[in-house]
C-alpha atoms as a PDB file:
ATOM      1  CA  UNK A   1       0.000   0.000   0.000  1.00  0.00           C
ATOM      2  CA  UNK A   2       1.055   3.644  -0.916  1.00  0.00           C
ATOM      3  CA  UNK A   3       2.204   5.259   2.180  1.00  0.00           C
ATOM      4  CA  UNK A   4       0.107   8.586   2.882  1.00  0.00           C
ATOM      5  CA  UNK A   5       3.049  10.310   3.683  1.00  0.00           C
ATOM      6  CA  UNK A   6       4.993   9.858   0.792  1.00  0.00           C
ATOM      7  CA  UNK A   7       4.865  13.680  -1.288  1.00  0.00           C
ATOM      8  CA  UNK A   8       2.147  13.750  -4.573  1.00  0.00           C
ATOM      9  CA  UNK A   9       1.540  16.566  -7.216  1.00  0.00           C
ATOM     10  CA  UNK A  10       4.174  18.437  -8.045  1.00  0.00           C
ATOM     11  CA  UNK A  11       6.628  17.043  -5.607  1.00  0.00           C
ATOM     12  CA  UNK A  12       5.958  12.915  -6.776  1.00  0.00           C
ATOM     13  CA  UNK A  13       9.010  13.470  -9.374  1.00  0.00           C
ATOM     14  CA  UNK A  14      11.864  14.247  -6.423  1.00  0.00           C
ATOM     15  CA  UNK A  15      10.516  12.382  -3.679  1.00  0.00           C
ATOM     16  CA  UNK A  16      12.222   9.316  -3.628  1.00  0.00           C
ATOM     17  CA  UNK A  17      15.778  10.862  -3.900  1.00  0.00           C
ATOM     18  CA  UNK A  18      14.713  13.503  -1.797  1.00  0.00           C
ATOM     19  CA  UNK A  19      17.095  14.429   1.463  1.00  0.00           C
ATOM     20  CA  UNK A  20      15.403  17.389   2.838  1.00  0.00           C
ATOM     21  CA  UNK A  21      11.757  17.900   3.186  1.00  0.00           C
ATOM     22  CA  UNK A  22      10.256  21.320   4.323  1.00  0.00           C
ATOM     23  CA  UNK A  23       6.396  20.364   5.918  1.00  0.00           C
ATOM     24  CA  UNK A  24       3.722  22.867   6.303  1.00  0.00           C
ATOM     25  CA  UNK A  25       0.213  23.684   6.421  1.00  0.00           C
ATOM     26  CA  UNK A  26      -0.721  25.711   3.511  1.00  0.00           C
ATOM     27  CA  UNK A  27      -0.193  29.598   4.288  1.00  0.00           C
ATOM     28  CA  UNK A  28       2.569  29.444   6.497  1.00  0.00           C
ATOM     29  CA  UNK A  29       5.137  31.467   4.452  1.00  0.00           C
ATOM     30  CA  UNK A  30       6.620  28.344   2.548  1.00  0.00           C
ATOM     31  CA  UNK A  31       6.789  30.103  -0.813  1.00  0.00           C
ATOM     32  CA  UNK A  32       8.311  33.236   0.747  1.00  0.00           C
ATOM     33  CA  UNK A  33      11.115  30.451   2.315  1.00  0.00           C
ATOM     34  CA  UNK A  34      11.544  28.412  -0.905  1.00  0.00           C
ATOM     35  CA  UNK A  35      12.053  31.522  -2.885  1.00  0.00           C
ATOM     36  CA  UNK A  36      15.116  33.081  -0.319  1.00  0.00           C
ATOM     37  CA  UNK A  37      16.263  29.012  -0.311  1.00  0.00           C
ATOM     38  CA  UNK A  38      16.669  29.263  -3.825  1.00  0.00           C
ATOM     39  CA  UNK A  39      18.438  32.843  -4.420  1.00  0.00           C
ATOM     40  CA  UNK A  40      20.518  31.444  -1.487  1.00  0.00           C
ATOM     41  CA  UNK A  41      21.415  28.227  -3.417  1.00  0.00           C
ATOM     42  CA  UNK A  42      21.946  30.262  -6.688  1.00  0.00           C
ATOM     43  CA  UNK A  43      23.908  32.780  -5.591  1.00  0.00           C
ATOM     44  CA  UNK A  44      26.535  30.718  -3.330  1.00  0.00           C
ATOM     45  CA  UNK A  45      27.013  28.599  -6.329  1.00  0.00           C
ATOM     46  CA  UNK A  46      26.889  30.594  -8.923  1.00  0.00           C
ATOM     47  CA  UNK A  47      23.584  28.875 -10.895  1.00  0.00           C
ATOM     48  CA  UNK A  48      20.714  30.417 -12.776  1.00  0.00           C
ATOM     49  CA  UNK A  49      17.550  31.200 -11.149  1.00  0.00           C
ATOM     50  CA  UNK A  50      16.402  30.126 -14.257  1.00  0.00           C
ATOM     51  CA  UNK A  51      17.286  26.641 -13.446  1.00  0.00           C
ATOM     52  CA  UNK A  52      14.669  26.701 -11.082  1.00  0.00           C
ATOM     53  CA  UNK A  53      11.669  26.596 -12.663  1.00  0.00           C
ATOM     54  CA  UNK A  54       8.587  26.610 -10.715  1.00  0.00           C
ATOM     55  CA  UNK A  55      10.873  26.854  -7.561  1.00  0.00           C
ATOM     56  CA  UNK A  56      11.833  23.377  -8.143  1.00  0.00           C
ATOM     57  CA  UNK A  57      14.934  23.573  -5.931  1.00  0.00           C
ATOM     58  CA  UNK A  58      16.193  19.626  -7.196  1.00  0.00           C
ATOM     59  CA  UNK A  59      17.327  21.138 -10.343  1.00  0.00           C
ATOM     60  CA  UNK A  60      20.002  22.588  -9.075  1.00  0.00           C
ATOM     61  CA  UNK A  61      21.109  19.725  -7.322  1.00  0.00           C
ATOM     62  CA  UNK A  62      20.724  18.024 -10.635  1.00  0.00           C
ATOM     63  CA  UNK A  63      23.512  20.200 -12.048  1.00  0.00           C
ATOM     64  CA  UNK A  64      25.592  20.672  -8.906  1.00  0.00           C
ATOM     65  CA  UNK A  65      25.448  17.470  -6.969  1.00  0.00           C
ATOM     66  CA  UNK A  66      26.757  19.348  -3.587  1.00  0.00           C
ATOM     67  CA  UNK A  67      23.505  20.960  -3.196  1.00  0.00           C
ATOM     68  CA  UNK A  68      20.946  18.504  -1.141  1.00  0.00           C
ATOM     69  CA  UNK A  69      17.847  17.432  -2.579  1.00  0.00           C
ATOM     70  CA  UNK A  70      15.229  19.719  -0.674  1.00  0.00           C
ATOM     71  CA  UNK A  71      11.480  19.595  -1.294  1.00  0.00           C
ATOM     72  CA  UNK A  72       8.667  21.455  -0.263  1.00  0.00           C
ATOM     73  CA  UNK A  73       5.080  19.980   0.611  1.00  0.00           C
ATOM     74  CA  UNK A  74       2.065  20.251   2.655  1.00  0.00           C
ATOM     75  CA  UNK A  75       2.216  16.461   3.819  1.00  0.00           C
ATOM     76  CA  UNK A  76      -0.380  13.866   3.361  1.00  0.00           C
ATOM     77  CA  UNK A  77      -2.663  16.722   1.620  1.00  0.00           C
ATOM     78  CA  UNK A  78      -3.379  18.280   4.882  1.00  0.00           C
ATOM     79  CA  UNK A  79      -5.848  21.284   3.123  1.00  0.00           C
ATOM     80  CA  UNK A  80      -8.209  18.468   1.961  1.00  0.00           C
ATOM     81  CA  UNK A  81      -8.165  15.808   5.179  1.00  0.00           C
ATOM     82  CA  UNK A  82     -10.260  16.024   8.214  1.00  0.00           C
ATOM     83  CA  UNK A  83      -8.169  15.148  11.848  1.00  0.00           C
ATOM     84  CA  UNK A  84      -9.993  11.644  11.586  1.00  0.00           C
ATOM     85  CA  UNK A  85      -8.873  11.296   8.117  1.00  0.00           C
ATOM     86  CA  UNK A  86      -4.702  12.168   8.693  1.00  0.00           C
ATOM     87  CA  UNK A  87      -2.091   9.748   8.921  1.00  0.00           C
ATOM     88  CA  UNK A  88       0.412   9.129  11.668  1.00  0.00           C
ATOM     89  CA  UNK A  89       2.242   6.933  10.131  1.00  0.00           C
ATOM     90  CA  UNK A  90       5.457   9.123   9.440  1.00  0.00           C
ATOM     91  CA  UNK A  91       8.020   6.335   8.185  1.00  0.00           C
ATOM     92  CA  UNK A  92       8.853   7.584   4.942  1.00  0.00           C
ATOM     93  CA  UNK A  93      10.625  10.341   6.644  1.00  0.00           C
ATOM     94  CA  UNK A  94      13.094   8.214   8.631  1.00  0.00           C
ATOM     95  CA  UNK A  95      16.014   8.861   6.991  1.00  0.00           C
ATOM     96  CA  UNK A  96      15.193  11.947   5.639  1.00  0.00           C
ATOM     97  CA  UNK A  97      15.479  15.806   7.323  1.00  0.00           C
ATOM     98  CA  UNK A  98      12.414  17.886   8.384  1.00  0.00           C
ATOM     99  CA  UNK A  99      11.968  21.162   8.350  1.00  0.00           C
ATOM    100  CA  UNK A 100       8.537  22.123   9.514  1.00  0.00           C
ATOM    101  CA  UNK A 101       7.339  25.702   9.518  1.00  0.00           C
ATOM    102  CA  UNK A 102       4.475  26.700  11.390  1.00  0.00           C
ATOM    103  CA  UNK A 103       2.643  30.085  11.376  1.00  0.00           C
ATOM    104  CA  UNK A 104      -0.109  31.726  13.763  1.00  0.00           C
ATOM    105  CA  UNK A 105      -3.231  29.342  13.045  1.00  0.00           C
ATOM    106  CA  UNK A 106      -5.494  32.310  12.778  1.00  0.00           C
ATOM    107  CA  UNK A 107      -3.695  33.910  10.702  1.00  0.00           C
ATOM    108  CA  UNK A 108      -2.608  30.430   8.417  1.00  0.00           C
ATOM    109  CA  UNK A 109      -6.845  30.239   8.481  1.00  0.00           C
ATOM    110  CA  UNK A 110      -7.653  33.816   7.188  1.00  0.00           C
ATOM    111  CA  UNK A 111      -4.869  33.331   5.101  1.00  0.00           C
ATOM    112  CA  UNK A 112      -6.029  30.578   3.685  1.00  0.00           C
ATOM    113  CA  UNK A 113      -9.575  30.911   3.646  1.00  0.00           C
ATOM    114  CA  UNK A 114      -8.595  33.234   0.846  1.00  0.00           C
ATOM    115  CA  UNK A 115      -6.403  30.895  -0.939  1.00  0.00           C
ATOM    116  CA  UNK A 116      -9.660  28.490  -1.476  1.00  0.00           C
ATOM    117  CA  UNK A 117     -11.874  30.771  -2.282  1.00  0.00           C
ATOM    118  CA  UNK A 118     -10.122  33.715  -4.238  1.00  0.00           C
ATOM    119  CA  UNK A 119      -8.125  31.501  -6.207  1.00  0.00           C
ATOM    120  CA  UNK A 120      -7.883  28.709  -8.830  1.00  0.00           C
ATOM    121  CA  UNK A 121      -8.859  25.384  -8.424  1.00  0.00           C
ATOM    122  CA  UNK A 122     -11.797  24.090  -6.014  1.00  0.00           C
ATOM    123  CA  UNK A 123     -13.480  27.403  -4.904  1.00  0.00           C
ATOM    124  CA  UNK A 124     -14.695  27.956  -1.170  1.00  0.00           C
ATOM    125  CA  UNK A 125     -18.157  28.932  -1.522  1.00  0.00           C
ATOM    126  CA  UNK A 126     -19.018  30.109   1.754  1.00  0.00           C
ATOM    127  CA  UNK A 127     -18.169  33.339   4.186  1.00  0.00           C
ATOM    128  CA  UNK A 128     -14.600  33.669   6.335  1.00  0.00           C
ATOM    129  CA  UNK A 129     -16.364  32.259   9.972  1.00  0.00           C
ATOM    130  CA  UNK A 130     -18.091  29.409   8.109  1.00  0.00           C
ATOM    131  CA  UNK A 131     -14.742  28.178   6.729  1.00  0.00           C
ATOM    132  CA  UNK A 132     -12.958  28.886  10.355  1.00  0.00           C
ATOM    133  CA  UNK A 133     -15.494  26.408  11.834  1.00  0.00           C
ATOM    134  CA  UNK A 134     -15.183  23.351   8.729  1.00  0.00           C
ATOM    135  CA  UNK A 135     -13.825  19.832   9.775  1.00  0.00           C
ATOM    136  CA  UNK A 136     -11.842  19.292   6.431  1.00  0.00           C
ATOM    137  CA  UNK A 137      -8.924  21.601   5.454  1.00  0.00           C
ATOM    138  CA  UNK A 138      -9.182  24.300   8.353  1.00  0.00           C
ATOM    139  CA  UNK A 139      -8.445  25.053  11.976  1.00  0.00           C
ATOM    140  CA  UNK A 140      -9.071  21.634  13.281  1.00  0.00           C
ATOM    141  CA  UNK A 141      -7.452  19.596  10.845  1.00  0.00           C
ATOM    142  CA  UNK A 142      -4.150  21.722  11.255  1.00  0.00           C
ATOM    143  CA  UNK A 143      -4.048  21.829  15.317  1.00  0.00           C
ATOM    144  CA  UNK A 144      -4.332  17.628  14.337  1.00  0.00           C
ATOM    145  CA  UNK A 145      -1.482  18.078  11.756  1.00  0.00           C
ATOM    146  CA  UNK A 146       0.424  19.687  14.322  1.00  0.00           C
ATOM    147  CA  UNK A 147      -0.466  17.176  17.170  1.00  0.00           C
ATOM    148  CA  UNK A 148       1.103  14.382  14.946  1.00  0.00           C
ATOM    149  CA  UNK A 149       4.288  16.085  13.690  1.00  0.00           C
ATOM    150  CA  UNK A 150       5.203  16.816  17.808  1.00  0.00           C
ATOM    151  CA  UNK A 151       4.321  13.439  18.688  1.00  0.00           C
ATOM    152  CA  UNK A 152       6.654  12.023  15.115  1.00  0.00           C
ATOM    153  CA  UNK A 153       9.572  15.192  15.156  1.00  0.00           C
ATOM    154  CA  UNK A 154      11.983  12.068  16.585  1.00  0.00           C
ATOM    155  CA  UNK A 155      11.367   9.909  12.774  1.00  0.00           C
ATOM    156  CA  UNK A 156      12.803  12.033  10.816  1.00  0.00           C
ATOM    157  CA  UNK A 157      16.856  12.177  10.723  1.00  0.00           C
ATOM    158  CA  UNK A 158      16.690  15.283  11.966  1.00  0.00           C
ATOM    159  CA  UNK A 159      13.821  17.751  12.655  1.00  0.00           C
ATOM    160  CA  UNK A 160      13.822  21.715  12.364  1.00  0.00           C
ATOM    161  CA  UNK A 161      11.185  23.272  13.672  1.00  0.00           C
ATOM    162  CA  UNK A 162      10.934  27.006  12.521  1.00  0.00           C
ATOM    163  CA  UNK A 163       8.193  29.957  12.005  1.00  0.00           C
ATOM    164  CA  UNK A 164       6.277  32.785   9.740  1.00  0.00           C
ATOM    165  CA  UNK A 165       7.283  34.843  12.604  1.00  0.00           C
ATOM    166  CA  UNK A 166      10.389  34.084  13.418  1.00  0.00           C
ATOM    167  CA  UNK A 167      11.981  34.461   9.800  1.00  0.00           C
ATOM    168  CA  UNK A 168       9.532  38.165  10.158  1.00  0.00           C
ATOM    169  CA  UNK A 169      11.869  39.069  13.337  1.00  0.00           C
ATOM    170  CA  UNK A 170      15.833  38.034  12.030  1.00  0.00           C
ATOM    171  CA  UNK A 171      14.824  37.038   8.152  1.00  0.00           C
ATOM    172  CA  UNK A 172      18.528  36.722   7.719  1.00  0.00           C
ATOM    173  CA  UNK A 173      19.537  34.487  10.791  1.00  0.00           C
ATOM    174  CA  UNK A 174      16.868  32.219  10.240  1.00  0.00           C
ATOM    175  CA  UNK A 175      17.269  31.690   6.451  1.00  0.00           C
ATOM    176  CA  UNK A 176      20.959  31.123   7.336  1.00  0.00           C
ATOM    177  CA  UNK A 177      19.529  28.462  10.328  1.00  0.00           C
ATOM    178  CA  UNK A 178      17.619  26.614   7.823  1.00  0.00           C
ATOM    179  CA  UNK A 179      20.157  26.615   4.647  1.00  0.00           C
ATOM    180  CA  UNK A 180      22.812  25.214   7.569  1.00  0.00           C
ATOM    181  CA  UNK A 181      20.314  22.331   8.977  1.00  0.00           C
ATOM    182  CA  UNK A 182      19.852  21.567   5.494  1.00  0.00           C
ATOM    183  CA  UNK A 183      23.420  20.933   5.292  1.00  0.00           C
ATOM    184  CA  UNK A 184      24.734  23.803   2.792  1.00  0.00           C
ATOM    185  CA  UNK A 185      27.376  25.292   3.536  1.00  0.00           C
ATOM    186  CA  UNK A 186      27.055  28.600   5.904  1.00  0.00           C
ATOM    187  CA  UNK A 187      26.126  31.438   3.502  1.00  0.00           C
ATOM    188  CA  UNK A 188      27.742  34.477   3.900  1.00  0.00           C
ATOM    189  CA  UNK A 189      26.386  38.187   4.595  1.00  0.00           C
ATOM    190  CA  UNK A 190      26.428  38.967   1.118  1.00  0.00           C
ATOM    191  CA  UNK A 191      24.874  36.032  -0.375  1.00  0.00           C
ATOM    192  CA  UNK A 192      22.086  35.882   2.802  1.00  0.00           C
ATOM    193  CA  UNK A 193      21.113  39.505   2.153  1.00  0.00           C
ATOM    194  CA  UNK A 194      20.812  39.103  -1.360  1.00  0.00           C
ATOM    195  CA  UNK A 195      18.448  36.235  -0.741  1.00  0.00           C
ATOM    196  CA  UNK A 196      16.407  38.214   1.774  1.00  0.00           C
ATOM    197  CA  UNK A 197      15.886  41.068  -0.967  1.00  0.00           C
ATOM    198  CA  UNK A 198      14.842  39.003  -3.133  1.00  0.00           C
ATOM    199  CA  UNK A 199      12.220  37.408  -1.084  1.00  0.00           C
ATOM    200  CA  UNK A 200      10.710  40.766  -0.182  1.00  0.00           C
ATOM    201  CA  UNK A 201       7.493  41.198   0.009  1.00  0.00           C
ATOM    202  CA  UNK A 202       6.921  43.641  -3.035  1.00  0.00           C
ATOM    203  CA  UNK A 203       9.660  42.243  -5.052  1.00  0.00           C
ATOM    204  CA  UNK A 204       7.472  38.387  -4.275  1.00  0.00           C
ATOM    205  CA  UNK A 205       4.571  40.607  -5.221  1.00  0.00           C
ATOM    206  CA  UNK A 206       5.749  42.126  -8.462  1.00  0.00           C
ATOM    207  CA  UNK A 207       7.155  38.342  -9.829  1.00  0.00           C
ATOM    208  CA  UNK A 208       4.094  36.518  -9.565  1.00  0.00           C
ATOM    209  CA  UNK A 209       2.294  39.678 -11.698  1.00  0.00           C
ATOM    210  CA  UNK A 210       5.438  38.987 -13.882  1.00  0.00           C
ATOM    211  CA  UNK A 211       4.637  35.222 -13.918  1.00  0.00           C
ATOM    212  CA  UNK A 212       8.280  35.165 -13.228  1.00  0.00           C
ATOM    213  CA  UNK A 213       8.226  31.653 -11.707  1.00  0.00           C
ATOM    214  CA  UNK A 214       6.209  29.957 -15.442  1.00  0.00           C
ATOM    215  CA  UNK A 215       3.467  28.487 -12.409  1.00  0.00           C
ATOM    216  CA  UNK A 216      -0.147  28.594 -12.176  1.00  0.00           C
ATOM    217  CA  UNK A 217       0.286  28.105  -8.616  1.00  0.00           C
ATOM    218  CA  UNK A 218       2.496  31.253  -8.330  1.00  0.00           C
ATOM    219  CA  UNK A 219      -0.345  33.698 -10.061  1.00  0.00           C
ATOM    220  CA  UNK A 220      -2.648  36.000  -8.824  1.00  0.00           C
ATOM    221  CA  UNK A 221      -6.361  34.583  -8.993  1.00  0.00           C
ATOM    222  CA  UNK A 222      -7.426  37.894 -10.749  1.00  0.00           C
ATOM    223  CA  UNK A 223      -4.660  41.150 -10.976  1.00  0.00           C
ATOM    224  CA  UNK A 224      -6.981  43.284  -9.162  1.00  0.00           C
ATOM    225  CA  UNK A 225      -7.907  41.402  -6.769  1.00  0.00           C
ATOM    226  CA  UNK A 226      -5.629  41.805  -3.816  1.00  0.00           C
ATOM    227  CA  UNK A 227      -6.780  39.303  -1.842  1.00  0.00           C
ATOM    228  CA  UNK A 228      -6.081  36.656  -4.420  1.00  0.00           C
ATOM    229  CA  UNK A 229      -2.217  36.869  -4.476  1.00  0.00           C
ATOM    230  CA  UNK A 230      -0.443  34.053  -3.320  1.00  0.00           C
ATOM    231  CA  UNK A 231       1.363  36.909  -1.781  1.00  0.00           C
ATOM    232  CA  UNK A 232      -1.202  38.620  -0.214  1.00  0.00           C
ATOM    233  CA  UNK A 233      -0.682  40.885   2.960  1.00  0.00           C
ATOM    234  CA  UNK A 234       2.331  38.933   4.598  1.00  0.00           C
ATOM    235  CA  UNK A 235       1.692  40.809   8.105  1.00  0.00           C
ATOM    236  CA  UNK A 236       1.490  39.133  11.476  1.00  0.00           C
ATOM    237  CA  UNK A 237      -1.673  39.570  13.242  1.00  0.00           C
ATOM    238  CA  UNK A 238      -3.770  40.441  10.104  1.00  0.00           C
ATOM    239  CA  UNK A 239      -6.576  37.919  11.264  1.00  0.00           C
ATOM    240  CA  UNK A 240      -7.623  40.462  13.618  1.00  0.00           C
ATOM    241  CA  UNK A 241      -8.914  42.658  10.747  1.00  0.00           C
ATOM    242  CA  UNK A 242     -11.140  39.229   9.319  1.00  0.00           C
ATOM    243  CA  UNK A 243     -12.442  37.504  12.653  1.00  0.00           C
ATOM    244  CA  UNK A 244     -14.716  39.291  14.869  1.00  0.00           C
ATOM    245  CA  UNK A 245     -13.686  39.096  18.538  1.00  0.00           C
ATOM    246  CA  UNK A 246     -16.350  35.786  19.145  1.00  0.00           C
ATOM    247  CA  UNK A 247     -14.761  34.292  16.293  1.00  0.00           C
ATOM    248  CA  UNK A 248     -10.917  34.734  17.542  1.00  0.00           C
ATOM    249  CA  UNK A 249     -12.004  33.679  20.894  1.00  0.00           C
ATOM    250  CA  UNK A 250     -13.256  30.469  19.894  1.00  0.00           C
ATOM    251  CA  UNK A 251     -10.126  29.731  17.648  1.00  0.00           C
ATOM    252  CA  UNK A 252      -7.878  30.252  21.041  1.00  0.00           C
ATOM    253  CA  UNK A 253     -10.601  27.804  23.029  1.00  0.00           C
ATOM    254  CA  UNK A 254      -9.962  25.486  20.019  1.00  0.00           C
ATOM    255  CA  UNK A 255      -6.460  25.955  20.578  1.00  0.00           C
ATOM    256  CA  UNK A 256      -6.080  25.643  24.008  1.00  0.00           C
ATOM    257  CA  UNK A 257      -8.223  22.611  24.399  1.00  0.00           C
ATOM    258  CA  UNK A 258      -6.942  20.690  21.733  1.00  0.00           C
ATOM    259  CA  UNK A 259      -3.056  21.671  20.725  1.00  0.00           C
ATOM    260  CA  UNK A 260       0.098  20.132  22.787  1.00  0.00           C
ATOM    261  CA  UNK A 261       0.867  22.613  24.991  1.00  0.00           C
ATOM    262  CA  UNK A 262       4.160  22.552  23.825  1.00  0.00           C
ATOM    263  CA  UNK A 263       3.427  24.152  20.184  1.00  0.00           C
ATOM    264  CA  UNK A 264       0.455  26.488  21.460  1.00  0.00           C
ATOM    265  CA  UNK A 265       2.935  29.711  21.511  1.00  0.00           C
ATOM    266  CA  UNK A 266       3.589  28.927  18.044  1.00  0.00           C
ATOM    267  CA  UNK A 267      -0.200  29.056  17.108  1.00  0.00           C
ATOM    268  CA  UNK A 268      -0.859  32.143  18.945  1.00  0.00           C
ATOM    269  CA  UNK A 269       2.504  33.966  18.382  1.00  0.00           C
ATOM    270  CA  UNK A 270       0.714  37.196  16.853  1.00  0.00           C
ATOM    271  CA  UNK A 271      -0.103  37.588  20.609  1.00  0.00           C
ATOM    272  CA  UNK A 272       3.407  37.397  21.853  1.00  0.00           C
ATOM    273  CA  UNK A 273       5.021  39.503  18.439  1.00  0.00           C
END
């Protein structure tokens, strides 16, 4: 039987040879990460961004064996799944690397709340609160997601855990934490700040109207439509301009009831930032 962990969609191709893996729910700032990863990668070893097509970060590897094969995925298609319906079973990771990045879940939610219903694909139909309170693909499912990956961080070879808000606070440091667990070599200031400019927010923002990546996944649902960037606001704490205060309320009860305790600063960090 097909393990449930094992990547699909656009990741299927590297999986197998795959060393790294970087896990998240959707909305969590992987795109902004994968995009310093690869001007990191590029400029330390001198290869095209145009190598990486899509942000498919194995094809440099593919020309410069050195680099590791690093992947990017959501995990056992965590956006469609309710908390009865995801996997535990973490094996395919055991001699891989983790890095799992993690975001406030309100704002992950708002965040992607307009991902499913601004953009391509399988449109949300329904309002913001109806979508906070669904069992498949929102709040609950990813406080589950979480619950697994802290009881499974020890499978993996080795396990990173990182944050939206914590590459927000020291972008450089923690781009240079990650690119180091991932076993490149330590980038220097030069190379690190040249990633972290290119990964800025309106510089993200004026590529995907660009189609600068070639990826339907990396356009805008409609150009003048703000809130259907994949880049959309990139602000900490922006749920509190979506969710009325009943409906952030019941979120933290969620939270707090149901989250290890251990990971609950991480889903309420807007509150500590």
């Amino acid at each position: 039987m097909t393990n449930p962990s094992r990547p699909g969609h656009s990741a299927v191709d590297d999986a197998d040879d795959a060393e790294v893996v970087v896990i998240s729910f959707p909305k969590c700032g992987r795109t902004w990460l994968r995009v310093m990863m690869a001007k990191a990668i590029s400029a330390h070893w001198g290869l095209p961004m145009e190598l990486c097509a899509d942000l498919r970060l194995p094809a440099f590897s593919e020309v410069e064996p050195r680099v590791p094969r690093i992947i990017f995925w959501h995990d056992d298609r965590v956006a469609w799944r309710t908390p009865e319906e995801l996997s535990g079973d973490k094996g395919w990771y055991h001699d891989r690397k983790v890095v799992f990045l993690t975001r406030d879940l309100r704002d992950t939610i708002v965040s992607q709340y307009f991902q499913r219903s601004r953009r391509p694909g399988d449109p949300y139909p329904g309002e913001l609160g109806a979508f906070l309170t669904e069992r498949r693909g929102s709040l609950r499912t990813c406080v589950e997601f979480w619950n697994i990956w802290h009881a499974a961080r020890a499978v993996p070879d080795g396990f990173l855990l990182t944050s939206y808000e914590r590459l927000g606070a020291d972008t450089a440091g923690e781009l240079a934490r990650v690119l180091e667990f991932c076993g490149l070599p330590a980038p220097g200031a030069g190379t690190l700040r040249e990633a972290v400019e290119f990964g800025g927010f309106g510089r993200m923002r004026g590529m995907e109207l660009a189609d600068a990546f070639r990826s339907e996944r990396l356009r805008p649902g409609r150009p003048d439509d703000p809130e259907s960037f994949k880049t959309r606001r990139g602000v900490v704490g922006g749920h509190r301009d979506y969710l009325s205060a009943a409906q952030i309320a019941w979120a933290d009860a969620l939270i707090t009831e149901r989250l290890v305790p251990a990971w609950q600063p991480l889903a309420l960090a807007a509150d500590l930032a």
